[in-house]
Protein backbone atom coordinates (compact mmCIF):
# COMPACT_ATOMS: atom_id res chain seq x y z
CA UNK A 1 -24.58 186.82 74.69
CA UNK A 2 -25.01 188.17 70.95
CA UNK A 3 -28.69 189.33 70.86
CA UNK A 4 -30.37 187.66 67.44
CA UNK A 5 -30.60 189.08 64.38
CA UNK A 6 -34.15 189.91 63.24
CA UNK A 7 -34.15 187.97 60.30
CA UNK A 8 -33.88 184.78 62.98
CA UNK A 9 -36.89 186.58 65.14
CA UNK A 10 -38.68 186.48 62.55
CA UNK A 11 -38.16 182.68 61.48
CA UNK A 12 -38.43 181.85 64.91
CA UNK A 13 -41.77 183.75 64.92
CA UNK A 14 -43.24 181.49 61.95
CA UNK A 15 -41.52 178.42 63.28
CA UNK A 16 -41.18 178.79 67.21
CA UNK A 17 -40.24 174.82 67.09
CA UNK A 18 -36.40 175.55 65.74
CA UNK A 19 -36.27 177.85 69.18
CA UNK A 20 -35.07 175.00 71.08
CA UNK A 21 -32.63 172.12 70.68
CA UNK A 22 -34.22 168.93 70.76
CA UNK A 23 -32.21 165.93 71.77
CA UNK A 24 -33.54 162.72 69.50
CA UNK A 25 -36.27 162.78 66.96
CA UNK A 26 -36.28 165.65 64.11
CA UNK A 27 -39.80 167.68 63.92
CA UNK A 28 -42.13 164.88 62.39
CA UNK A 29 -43.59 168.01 60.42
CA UNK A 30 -47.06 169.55 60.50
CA UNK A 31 -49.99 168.81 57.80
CA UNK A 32 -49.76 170.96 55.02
CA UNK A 33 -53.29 172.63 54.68
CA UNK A 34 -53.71 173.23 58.40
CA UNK A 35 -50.99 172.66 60.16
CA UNK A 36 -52.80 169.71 62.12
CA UNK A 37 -52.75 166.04 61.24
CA UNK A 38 -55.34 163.86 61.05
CA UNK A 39 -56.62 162.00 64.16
CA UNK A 40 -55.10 158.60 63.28
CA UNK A 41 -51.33 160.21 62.28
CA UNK A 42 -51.93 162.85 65.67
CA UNK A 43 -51.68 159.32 67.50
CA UNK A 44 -48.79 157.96 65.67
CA UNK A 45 -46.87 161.45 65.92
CA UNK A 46 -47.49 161.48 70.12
CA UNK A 47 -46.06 157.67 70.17
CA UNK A 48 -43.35 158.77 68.05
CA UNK A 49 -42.78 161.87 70.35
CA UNK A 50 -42.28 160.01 72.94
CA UNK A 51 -39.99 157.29 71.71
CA UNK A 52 -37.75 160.05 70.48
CA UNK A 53 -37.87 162.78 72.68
CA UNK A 54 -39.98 162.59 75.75
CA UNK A 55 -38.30 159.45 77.13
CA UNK A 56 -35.29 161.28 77.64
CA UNK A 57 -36.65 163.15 80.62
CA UNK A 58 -37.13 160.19 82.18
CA UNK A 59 -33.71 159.66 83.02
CA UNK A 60 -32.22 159.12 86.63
CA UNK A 61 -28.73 157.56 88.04
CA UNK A 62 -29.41 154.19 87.91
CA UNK A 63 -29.32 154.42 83.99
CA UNK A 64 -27.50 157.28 83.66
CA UNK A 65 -24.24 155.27 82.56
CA UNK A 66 -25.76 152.45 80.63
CA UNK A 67 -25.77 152.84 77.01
CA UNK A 68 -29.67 152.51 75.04
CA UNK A 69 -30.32 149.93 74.47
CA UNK A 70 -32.56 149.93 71.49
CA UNK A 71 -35.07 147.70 69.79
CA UNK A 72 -36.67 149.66 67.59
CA UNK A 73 -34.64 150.88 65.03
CA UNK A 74 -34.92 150.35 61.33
CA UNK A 75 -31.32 149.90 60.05
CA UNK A 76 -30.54 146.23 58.87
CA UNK A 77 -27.78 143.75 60.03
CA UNK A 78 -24.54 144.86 59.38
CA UNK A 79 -22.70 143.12 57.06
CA UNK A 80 -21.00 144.46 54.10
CA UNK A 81 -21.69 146.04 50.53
CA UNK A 82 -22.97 143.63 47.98
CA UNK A 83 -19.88 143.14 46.13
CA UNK A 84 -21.04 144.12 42.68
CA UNK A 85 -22.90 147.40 44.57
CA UNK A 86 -19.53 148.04 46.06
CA UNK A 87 -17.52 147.75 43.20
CA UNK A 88 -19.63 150.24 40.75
CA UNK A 89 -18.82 152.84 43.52
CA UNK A 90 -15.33 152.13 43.62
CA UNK A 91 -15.28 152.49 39.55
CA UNK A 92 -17.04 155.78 39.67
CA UNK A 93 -14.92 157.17 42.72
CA UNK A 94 -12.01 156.33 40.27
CA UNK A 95 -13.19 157.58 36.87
CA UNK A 96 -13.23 161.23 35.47
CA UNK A 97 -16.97 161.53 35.56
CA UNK A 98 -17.46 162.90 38.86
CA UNK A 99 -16.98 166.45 37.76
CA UNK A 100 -19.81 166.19 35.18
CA UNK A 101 -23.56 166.70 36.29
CA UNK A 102 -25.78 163.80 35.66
CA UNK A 103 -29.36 163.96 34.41
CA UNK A 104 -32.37 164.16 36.30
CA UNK A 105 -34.09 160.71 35.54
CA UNK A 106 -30.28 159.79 36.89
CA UNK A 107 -27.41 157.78 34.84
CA UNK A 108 -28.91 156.25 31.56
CA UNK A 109 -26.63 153.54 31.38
CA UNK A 110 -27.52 152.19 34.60
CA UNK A 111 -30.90 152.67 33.64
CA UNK A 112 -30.60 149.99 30.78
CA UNK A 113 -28.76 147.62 33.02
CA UNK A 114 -31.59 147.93 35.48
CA UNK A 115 -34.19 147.03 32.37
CA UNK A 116 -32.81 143.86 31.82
CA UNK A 117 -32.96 143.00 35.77
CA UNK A 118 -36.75 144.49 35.47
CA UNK A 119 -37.69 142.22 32.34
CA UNK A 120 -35.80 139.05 33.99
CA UNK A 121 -38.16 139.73 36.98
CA UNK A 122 -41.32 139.16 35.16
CA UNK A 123 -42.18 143.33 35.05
CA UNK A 124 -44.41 143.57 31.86
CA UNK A 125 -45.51 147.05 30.73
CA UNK A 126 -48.68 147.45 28.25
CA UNK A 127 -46.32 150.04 25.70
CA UNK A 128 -42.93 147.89 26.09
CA UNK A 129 -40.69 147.95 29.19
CA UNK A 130 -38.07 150.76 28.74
CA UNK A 131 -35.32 152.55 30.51
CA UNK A 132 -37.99 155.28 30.50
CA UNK A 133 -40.40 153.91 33.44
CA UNK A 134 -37.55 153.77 35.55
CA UNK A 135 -36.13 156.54 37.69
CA UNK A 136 -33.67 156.84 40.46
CA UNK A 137 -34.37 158.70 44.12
CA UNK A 138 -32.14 159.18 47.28
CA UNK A 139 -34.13 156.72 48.99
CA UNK A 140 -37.56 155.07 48.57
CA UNK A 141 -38.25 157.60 51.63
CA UNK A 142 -37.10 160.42 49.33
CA UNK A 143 -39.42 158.44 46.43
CA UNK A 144 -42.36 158.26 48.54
CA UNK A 145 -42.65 162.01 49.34
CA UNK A 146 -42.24 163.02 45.53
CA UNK A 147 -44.92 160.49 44.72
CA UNK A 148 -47.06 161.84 47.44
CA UNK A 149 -46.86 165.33 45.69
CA UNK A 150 -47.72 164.50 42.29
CA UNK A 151 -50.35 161.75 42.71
CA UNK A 152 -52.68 163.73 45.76
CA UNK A 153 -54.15 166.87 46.13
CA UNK A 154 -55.61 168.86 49.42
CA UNK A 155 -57.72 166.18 50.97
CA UNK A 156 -57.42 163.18 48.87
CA UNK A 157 -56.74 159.95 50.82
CA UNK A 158 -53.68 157.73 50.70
CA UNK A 159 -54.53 154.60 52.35
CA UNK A 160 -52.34 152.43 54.45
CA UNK A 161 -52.56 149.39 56.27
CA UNK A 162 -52.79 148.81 60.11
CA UNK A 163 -49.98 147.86 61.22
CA UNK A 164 -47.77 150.43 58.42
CA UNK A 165 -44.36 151.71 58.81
CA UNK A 166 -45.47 154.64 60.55
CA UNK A 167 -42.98 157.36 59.22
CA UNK A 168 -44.82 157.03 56.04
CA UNK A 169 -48.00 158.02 57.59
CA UNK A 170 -46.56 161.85 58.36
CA UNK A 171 -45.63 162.21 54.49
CA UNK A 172 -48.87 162.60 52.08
CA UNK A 173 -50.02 165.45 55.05
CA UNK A 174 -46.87 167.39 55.65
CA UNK A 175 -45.96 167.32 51.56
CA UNK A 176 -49.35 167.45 50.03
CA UNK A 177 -52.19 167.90 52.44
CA UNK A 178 -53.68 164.85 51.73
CA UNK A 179 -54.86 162.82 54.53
CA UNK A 180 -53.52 159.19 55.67
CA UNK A 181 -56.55 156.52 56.38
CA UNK A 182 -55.98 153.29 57.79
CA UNK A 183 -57.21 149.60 56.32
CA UNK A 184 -56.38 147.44 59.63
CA UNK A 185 -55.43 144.19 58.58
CA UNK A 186 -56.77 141.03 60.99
CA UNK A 187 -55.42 137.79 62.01
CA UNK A 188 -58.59 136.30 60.61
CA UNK A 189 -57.31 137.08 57.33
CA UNK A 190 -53.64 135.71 58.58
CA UNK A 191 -52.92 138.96 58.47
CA UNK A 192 -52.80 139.73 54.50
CA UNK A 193 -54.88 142.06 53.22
CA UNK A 194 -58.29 141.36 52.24
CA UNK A 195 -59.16 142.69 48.53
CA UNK A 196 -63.14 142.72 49.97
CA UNK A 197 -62.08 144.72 53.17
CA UNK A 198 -60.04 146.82 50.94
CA UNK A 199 -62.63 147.57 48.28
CA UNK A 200 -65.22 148.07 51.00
CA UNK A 201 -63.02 150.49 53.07
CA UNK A 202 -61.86 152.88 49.17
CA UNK A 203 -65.80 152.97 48.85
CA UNK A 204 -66.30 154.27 52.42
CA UNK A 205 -63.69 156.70 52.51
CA UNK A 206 -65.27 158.09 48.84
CA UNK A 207 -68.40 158.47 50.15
CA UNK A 208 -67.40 160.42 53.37
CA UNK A 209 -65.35 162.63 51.24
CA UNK A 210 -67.84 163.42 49.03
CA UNK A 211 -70.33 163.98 51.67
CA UNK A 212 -67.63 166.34 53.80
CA UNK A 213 -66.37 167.90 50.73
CA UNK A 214 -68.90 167.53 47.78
CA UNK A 215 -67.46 170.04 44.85
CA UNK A 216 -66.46 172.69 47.53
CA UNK A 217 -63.14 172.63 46.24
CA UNK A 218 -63.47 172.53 42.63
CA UNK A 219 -63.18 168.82 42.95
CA UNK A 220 -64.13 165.81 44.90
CA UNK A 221 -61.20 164.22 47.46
CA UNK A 222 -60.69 160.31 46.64
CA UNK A 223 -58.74 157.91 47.41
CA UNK A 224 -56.00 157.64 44.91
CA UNK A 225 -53.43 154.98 46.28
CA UNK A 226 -53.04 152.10 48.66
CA UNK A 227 -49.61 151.63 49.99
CA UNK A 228 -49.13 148.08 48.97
CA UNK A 229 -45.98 146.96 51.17
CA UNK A 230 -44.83 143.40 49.73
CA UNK A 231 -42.78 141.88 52.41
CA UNK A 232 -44.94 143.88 54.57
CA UNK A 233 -43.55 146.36 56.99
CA UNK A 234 -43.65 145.50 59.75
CA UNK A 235 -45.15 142.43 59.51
CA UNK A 236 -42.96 140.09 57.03
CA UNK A 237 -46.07 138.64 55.35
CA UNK A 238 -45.23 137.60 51.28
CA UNK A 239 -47.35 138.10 48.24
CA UNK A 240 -45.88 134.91 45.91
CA UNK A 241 -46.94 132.62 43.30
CA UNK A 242 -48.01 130.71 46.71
CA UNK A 243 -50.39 133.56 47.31
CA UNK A 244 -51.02 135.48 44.48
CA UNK A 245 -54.67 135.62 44.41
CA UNK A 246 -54.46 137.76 46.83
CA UNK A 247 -52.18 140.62 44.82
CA UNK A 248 -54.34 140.37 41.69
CA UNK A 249 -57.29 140.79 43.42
CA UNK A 250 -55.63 144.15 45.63
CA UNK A 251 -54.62 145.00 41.75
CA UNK A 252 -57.98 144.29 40.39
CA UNK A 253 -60.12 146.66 42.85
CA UNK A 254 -57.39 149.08 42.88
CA UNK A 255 -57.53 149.34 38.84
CA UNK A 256 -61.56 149.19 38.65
CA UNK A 257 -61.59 152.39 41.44
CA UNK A 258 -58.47 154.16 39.61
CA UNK A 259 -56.64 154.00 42.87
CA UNK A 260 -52.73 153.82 42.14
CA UNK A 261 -51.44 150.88 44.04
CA UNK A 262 -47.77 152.31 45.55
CA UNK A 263 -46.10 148.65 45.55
CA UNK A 264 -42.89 149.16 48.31
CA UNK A 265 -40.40 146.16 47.33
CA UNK A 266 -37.86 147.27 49.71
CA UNK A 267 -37.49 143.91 51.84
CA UNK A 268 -38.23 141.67 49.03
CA UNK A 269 -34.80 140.42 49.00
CA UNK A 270 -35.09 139.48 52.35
CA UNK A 271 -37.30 137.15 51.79
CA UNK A 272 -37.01 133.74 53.72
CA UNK A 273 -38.20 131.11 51.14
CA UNK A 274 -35.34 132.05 49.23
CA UNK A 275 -36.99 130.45 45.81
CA UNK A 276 -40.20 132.60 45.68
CA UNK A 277 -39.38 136.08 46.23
CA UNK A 278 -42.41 138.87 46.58
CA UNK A 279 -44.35 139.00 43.36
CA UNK A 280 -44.45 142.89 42.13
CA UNK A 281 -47.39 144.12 41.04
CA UNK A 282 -46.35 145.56 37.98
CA UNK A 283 -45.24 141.73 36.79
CA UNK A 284 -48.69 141.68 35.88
CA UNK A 285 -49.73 144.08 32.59
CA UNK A 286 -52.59 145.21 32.92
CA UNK A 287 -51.37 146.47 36.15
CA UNK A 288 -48.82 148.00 35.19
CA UNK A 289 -49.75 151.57 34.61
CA UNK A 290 -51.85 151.80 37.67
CA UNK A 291 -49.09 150.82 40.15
CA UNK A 292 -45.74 152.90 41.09
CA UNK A 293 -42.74 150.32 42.15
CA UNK A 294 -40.89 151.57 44.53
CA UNK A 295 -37.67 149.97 45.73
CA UNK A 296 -33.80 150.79 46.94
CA UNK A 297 -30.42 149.70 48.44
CA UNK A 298 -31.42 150.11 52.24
CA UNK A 299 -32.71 147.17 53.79
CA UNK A 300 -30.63 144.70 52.07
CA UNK A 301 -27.50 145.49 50.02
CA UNK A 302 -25.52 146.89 53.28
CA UNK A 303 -26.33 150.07 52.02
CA UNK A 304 -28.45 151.81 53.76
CA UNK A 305 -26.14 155.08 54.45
CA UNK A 306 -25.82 156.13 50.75
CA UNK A 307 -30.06 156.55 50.80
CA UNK A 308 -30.26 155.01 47.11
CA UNK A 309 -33.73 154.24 45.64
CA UNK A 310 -35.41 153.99 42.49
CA UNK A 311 -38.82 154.48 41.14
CA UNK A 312 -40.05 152.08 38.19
CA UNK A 313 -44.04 153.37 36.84
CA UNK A 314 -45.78 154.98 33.85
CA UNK A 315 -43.88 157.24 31.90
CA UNK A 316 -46.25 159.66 32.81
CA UNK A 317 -45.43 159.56 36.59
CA UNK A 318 -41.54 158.99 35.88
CA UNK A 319 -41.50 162.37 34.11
CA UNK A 320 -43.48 164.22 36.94
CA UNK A 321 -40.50 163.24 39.51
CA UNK A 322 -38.31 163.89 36.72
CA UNK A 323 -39.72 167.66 37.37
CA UNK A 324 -39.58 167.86 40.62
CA UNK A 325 -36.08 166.37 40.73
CA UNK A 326 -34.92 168.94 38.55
CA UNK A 327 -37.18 171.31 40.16
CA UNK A 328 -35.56 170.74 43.29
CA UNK A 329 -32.18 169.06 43.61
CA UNK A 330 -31.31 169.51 39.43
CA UNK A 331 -30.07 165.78 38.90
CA UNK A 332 -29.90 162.56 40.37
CA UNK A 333 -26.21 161.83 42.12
CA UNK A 334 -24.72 159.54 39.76
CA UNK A 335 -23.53 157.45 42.97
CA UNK A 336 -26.99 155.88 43.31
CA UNK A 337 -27.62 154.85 40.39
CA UNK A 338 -24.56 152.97 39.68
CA UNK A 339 -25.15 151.28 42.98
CA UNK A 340 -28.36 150.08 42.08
CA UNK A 341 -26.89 148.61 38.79
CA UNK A 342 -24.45 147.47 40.99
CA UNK A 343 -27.33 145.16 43.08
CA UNK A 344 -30.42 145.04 40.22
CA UNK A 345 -28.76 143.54 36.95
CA UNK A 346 -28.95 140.78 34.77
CA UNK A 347 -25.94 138.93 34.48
CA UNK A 348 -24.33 135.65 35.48
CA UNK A 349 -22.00 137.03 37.63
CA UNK A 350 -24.86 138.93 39.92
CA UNK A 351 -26.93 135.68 40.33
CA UNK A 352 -23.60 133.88 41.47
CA UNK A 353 -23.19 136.79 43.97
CA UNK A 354 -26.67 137.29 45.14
CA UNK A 355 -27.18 133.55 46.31
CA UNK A 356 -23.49 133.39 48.33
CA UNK A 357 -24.15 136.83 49.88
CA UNK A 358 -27.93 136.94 50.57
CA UNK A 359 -28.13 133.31 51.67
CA UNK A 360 -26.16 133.62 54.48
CA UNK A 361 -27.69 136.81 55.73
CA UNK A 362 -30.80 135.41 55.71
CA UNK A 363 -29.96 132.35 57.25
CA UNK A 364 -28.51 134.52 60.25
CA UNK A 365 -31.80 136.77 60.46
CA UNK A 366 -33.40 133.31 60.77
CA UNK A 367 -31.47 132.22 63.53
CA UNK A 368 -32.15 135.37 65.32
CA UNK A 369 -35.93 135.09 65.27
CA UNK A 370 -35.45 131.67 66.72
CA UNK A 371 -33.09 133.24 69.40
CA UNK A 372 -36.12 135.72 70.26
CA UNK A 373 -38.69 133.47 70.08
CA UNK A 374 -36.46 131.43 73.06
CA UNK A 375 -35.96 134.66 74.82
CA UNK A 376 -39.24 135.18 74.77
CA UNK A 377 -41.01 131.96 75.01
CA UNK A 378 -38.48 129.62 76.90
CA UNK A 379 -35.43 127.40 75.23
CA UNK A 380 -37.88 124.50 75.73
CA UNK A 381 -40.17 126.47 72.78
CA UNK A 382 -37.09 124.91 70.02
CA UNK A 383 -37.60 121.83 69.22
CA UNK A 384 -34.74 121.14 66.80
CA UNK A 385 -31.90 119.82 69.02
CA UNK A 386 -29.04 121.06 67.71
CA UNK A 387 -30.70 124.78 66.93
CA UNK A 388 -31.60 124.04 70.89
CA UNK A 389 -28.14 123.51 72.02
CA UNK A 390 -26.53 126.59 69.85
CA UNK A 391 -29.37 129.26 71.35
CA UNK A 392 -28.49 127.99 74.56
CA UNK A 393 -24.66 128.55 73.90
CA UNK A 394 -25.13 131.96 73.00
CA UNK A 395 -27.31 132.86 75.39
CA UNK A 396 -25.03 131.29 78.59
CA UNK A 397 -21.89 133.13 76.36
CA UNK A 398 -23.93 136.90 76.44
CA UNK A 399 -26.04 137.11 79.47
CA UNK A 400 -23.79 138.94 81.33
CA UNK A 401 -24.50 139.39 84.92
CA UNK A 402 -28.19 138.24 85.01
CA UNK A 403 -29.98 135.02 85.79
CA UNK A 404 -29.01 132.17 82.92
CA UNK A 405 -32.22 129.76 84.41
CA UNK A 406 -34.55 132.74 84.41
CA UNK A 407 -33.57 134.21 80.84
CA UNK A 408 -33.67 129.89 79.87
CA UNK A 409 -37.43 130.18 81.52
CA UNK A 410 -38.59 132.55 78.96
CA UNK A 411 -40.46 136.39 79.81
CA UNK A 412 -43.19 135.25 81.94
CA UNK A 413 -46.92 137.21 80.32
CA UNK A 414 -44.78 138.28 76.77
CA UNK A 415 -45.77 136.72 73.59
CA UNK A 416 -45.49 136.71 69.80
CA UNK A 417 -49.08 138.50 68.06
CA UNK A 418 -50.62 135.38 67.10
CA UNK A 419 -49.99 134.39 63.63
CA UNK A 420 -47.57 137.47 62.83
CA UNK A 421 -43.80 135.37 62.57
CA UNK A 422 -42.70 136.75 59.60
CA UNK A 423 -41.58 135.45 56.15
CA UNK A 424 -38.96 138.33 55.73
CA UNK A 425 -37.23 140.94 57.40
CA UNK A 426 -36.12 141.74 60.53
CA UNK A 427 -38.95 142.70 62.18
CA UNK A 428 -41.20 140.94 64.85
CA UNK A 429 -44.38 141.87 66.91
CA UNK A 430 -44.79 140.98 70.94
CA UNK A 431 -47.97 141.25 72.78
CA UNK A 432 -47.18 142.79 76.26
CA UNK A 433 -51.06 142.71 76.79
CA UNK A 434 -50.72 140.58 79.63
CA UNK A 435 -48.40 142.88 81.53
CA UNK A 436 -51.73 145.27 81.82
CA UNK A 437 -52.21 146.73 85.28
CA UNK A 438 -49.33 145.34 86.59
CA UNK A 439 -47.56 147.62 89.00
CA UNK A 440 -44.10 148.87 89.37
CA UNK A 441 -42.12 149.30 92.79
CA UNK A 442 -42.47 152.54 92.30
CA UNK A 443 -45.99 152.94 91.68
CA UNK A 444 -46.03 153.39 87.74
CA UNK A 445 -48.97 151.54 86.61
CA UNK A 446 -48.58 149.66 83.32
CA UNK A 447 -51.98 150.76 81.70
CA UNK A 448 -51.33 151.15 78.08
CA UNK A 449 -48.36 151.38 76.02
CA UNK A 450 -47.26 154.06 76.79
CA UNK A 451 -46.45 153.60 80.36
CA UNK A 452 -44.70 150.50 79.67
CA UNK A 453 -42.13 152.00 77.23
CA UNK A 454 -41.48 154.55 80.18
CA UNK A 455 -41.33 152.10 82.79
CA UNK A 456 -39.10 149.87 80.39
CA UNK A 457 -36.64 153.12 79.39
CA UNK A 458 -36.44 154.14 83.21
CA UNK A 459 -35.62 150.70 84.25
CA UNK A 460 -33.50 149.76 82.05
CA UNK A 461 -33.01 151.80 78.96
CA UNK A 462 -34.91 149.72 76.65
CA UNK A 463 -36.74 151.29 73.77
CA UNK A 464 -39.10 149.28 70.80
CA UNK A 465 -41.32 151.01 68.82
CA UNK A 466 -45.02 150.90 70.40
CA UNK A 467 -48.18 149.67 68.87
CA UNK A 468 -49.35 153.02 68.58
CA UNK A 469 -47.02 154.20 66.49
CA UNK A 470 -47.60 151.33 63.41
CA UNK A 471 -51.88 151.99 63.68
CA UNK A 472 -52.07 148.61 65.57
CA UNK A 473 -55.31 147.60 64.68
CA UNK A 474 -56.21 146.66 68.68
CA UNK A 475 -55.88 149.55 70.52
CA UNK A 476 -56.93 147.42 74.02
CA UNK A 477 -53.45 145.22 73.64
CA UNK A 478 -49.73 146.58 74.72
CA UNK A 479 -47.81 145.86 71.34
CA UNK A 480 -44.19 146.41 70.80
CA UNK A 481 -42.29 146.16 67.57
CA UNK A 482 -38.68 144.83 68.05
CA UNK A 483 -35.87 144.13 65.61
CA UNK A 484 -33.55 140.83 65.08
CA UNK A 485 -30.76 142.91 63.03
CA UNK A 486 -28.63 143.13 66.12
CA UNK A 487 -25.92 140.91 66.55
CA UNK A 488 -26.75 138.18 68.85
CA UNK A 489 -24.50 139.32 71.64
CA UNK A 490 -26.99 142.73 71.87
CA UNK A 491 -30.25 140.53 71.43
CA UNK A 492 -29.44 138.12 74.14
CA UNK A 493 -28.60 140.96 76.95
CA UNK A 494 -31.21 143.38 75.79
CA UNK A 495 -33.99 141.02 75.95
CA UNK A 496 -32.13 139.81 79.26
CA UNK A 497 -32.64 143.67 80.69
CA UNK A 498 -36.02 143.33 79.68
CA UNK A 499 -36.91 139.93 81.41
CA UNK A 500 -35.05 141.06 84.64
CA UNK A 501 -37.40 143.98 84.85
CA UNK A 502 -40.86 142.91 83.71
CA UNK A 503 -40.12 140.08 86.44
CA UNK A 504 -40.25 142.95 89.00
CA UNK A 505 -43.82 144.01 88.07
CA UNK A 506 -46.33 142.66 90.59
């Protein structure tokens, strides 16, 4: 074997992680300042450890052969390209202007288009709406970290809510070495967020900081954004004109404790009630300055491989990621941005398209959360006959090889989080809480969440996202997060696997 080079030793030596090949999950990173993360993201980076690595040891021959089978991934239903997305990447494909480089804020034509979408969706800016507070990103993810680095500084807080899509947590420490803290969010509050929790909680955090930190570091740490995730992630709760009180008054304490509100849009075209979309933030003025939009192709357009997103704040924000994009990556690719013409314009033809290809879609995601809630809860749970009679079909045509009356019967001690079926997305919680303590034939002990994604992987080869890795508020319940964007077929036998072996537990 080649011996290695000593320029390898030596970035082996600073990063002794790249030493070995690891099967699943990339490196979640390290925090920036210290190299450890805070306590709350430690937790969520062991949960996500384990759902992406560690489980893989767990392996033996009675699984050996079957293929994952996997609830907890993030990509939506398939189904194909929005037309119009599809057909500005066709038209750029074909042109000439592929061998030119585009600009950093991205293409400027497609930036105008997107202004007239913006204006026709109520976003009002104090200074006049222009293609100028709008900027395009490969991927909100991509958006995120940039926004991360420009708005925070070494200690400064972004805060989340509890439950958050957890990969977000890792970013503001690995990218800036600020430091993630968690608002949990409560079914007594239906689980929106409350703008008098929230204010209370910014105030809190302040005064710890400034208490830990005082002018140590030439400043004072602060909060200085709330992830504002409207549909939530994971929980499909909407922010509407049915509930907007409760976004102006997350706007109003945000703006009176200059706290940027990050306002993530990324499902809002997912949205069931297919007549009141999410409200943005920034569709109110005097918010607009204090909140960063950010948005993309991922979750809905059948897009989500092209990582296309799009930032839409201040110009003073949209020309610091205009410097880091140039600093970084020199332009925008031109592909994105035509795409997200493509899906975010104002013309006749894309409101004909968007109601005969998002209805449908949505439609099906509803189905699918009433096919869970009868895998999970019993057929008997549907009360609409003929919904009734087509859940049954489906799952008599897909539960191959296991019991029909027992998968009918429901997953005996599984339930829905009270009060979390959502109003978008794909997403939905289960409590496993009353599986706790429950014993496996071969000893494993289902005492947290933990042990019953192991005993659920060795079993069977089923994997959901735990609890612990969204901040679930309740540490003392077993929570899983599961998704309905798999075809029906894949629903009805996974959950099916799952049934057959929680039923073994004793």
């Amino acid at each position: 074997m080649q011996s290695m080079p000593d320029s390898l030793k030596q970035i082996i030596e600073r990063k002794p992680i790249l030493e070995h090949h690891v099967r699943g999950l990339p490196n979640l990173g390290e925090n920036l300042i210290d190299g450890q993360f805070s306590k709350e993201v430690s937790k969520i980076y062991d949960a996500f450890e384990l759902y992406g690595n560690d489980l893989y040891e767990l392996e033996n021959e009675k699984i050996k052969n079957i293929s994952s089978r996997s609830l907890g991934g993030g990509s939506p239903m398939r189904t194909s390209s929005f037309p119009l997305c599809k057909e500005a990447l066709i038209n750029v494909i074909c042109s000439d202007e592929l061998s030119d480089y585009p600009m950093a804020a991205g293409d400027e034509e497609s930036r105008e288009i997107i202004l007239e979408y913006l204006k026709q969706e109520g976003f009002k800016s104090n200074s006049g709406l222009s293609k100028d507070n709008i900027i395009f990103t490969v991927s909100s993810t991509h958006a995120f970290n940039i926004i991360s680095s420009i708005i925070a500084r070494p200690h400064d807080v972004i805060l989340m809510t509890g439950p958050n899509y957890g990969l977000f947590t890792f970013v503001p420490e690995r990218i800036s070495g600020a430091t993630v803290e968690i608002l949990p969010l409560s079914e007594d509050d239906n689980w929106y967020v409350n703008p008098q929790k929230l204010s209370k909680r910014i105030d809190d955090i302040n005064i710890k900081l400034k208490t830990q930190y005082g002018e140590s570091l030439g400043y004072t740490p602060k909060v200085v954004a709330f992830l504002n995730e409207n549909p939530h992630n994971p929980l499909g709760k909407v922010m509407n004109e049915n509930n907007k009180e409760i976004l102006e008054g997350i706007g109003n304490v945000c703006l009176s404790k200059g706290v940027f509100v990050i306002d993530d849009l990324i499902y809002r075209d997912l949205t069931y009630d297919r007549k009141n979309l999410a409200k943005p933030m920034a569709s109110y003025k005097k918010f607009f300055d204090n909140t960063i939009t950010i948005t993309g192709l991922s979750k809905s357009y059948g897009l989500a491989s092209i990582r296309s997103g799009m930032v839409v704040a201040s110009e003073i924000i949209i020309r610091a990621i205009r410097n880091k994009i140039f600093q970084t990556m020199d332009s925008s690719p031109v592909l994105q941005g035509r795409a997200l013409a493509g899906a975010f314009n104002a013309s006749e033809r894309r409101k004909k398209e968007y109601n005969s290809y998002f209805n449908p879609i949505v439609e099906e995601y509803k189905y699918r959360l009433e096919l869970l809630k009868a895998l999970i809860n019993g057929l008997d749970f549907i009360d609409d006959s003929n919904l009734k009679a087509q859940i049954e079909k489906d799952i008599r045509n897909y539960a191959y090889g296991y019991n029909i009356s027992q998968i009918l019967d429901g997953i005996p001690n599984v339930n829905f989080v009270n009060g979390t079926i959502p109003d978008s997305g794909f997403f939905e919680m289960l409590d496993f809480t009353g599986l706790k303590n429950k014993v496996a034939e071969n000893g494993r002990v289902i005492s947290d969440e933990k042990e019953l994604l192991k005993y659920l992987y060795e079993q069977e080869k089923i994997k959901l996202i735990l609890g612990q890795s969204i901040s679930w508020p309740n540490e003392e319940q077993l929570i899983g997060r599961v998704t309905t964007a798999l075809p029906r077929e894949d629903l009805v036998e996974h959950f099916g696997a799952m049934n057959k072996c929680l039923r073994k537990l004793k």
